[in-house]
C-alpha atoms as a PDB file:
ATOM      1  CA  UNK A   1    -123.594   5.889 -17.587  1.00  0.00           C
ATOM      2  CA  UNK A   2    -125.808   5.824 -14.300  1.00  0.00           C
ATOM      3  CA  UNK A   3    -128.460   7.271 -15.589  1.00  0.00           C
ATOM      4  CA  UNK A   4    -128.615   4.652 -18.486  1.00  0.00           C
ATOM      5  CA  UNK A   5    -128.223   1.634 -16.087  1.00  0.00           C
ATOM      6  CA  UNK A   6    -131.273   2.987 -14.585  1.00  0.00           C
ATOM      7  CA  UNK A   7    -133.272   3.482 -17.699  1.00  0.00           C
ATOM      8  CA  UNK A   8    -132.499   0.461 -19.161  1.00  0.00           C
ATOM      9  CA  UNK A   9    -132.701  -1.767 -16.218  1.00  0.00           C
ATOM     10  CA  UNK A  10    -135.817   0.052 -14.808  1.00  0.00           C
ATOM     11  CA  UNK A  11    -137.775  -3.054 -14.016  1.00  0.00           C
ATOM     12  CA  UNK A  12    -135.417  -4.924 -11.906  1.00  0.00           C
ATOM     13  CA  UNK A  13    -134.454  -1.794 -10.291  1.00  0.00           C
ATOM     14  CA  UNK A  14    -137.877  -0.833  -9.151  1.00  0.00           C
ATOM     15  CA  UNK A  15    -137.767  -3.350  -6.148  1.00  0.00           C
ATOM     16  CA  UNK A  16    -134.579  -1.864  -4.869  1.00  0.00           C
ATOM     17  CA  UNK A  17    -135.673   1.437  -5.617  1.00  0.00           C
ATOM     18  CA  UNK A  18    -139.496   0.913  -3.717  1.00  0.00           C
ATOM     19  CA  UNK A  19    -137.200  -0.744  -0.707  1.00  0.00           C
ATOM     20  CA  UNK A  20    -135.118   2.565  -0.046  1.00  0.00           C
ATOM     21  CA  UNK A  21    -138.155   4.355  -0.696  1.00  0.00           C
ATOM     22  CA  UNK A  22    -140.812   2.656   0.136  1.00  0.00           C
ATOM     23  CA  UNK A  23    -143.695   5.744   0.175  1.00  0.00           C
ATOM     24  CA  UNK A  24    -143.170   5.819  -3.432  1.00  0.00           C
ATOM     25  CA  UNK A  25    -146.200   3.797  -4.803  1.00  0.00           C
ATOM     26  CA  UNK A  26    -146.247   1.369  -7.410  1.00  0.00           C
ATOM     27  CA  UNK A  27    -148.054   3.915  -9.830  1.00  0.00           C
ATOM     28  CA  UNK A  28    -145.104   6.262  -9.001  1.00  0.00           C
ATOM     29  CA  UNK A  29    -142.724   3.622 -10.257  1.00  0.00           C
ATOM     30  CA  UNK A  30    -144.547   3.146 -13.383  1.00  0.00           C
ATOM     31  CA  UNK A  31    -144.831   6.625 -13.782  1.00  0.00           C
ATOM     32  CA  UNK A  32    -141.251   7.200 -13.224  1.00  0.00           C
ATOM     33  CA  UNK A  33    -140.226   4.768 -15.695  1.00  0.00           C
ATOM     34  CA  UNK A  34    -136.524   4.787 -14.681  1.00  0.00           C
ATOM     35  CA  UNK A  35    -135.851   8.667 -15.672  1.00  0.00           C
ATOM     36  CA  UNK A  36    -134.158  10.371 -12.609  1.00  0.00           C
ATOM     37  CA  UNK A  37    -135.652  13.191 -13.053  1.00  0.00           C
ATOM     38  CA  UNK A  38    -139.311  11.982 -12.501  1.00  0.00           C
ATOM     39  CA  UNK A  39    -137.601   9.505  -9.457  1.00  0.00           C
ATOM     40  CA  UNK A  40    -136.245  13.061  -7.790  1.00  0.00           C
ATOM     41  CA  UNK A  41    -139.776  15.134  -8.046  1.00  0.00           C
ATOM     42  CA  UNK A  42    -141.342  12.222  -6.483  1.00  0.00           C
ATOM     43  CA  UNK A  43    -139.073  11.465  -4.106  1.00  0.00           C
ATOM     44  CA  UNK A  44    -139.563  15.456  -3.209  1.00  0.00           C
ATOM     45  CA  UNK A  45    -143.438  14.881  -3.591  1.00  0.00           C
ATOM     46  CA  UNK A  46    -143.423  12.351  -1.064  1.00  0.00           C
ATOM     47  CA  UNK A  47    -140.687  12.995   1.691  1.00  0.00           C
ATOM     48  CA  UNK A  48    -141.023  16.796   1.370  1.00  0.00           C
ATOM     49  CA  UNK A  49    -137.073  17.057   0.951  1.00  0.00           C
ATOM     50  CA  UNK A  50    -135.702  19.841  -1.078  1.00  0.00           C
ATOM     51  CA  UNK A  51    -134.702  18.422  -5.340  1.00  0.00           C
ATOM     52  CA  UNK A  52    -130.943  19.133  -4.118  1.00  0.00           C
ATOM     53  CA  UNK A  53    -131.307  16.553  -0.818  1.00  0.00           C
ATOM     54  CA  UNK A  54    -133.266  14.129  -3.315  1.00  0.00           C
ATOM     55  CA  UNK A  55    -130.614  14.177  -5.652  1.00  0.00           C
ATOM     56  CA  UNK A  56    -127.932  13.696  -3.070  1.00  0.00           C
ATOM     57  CA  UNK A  57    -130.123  10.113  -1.712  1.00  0.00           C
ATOM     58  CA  UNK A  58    -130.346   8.828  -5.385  1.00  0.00           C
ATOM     59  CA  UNK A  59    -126.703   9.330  -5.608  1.00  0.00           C
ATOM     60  CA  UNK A  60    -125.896   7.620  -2.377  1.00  0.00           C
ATOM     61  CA  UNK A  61    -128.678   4.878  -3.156  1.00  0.00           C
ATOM     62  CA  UNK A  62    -126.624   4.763  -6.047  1.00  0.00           C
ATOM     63  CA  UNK A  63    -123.649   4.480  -4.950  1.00  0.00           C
ATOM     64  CA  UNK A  64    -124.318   1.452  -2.430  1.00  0.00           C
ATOM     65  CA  UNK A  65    -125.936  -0.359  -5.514  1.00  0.00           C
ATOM     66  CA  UNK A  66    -123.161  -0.156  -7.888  1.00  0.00           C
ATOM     67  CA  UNK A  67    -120.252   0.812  -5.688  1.00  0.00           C
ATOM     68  CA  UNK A  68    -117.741   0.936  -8.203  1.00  0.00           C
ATOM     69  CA  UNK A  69    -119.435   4.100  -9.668  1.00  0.00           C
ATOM     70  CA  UNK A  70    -118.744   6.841  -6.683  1.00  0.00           C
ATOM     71  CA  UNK A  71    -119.273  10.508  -8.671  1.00  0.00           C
ATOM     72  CA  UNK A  72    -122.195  12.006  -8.040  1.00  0.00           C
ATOM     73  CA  UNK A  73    -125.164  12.120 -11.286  1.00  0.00           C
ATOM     74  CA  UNK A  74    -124.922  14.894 -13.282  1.00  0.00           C
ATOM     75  CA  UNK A  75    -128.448  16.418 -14.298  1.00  0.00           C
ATOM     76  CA  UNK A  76    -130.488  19.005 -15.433  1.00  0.00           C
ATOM     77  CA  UNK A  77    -131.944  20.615 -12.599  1.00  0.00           C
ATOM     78  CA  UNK A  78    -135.306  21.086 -13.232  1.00  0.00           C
ATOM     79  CA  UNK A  79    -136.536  25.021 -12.634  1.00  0.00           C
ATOM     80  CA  UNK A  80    -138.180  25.814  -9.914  1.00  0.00           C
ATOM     81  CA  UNK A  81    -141.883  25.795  -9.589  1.00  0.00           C
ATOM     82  CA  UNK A  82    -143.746  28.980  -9.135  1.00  0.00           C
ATOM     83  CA  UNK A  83    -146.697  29.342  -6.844  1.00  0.00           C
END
């Protein structure tokens, strides 16, 4: 359900989601294009935060948006990137 809230109200939600994270740049929005999966890498990319911590702020973000939805997002957690 979250997850297609986002997606399918992407465009309003870009304001809200640039004002909780505001080094996120407006080509990071478009590129995210309300998939939470791009929004956690490059919310990782730019506050250096481990994909488990970035997952944790979306949910709380999301949760003080919509507060009648409390349970966390369930995901695919992306694999980890080798060096």
């Amino acid at each position: 359900m979250m997850l297609e809230q986002i997606r399918d109200n992407w465009r309003p939600m870009k304001g809200a989601v640039q004002e909780r994270w505001f080094r996120l740049t407006d080509d990071d929005l478009d590129q995210i294009d309300g998939r939470l999966e791009r929004l956690v890498r490059r919310i990782q990319a730019r506050y250096g935060v481990t994909s488990e911590e970035a997952h944790d702020q979306v949910n709380q973000w999301y949760a003080r948006l919509i507060p009648e939805r409390r349970r966390p997002i369930q995901t695919r957690k992306a694999p980890a990137a080798v060096l």
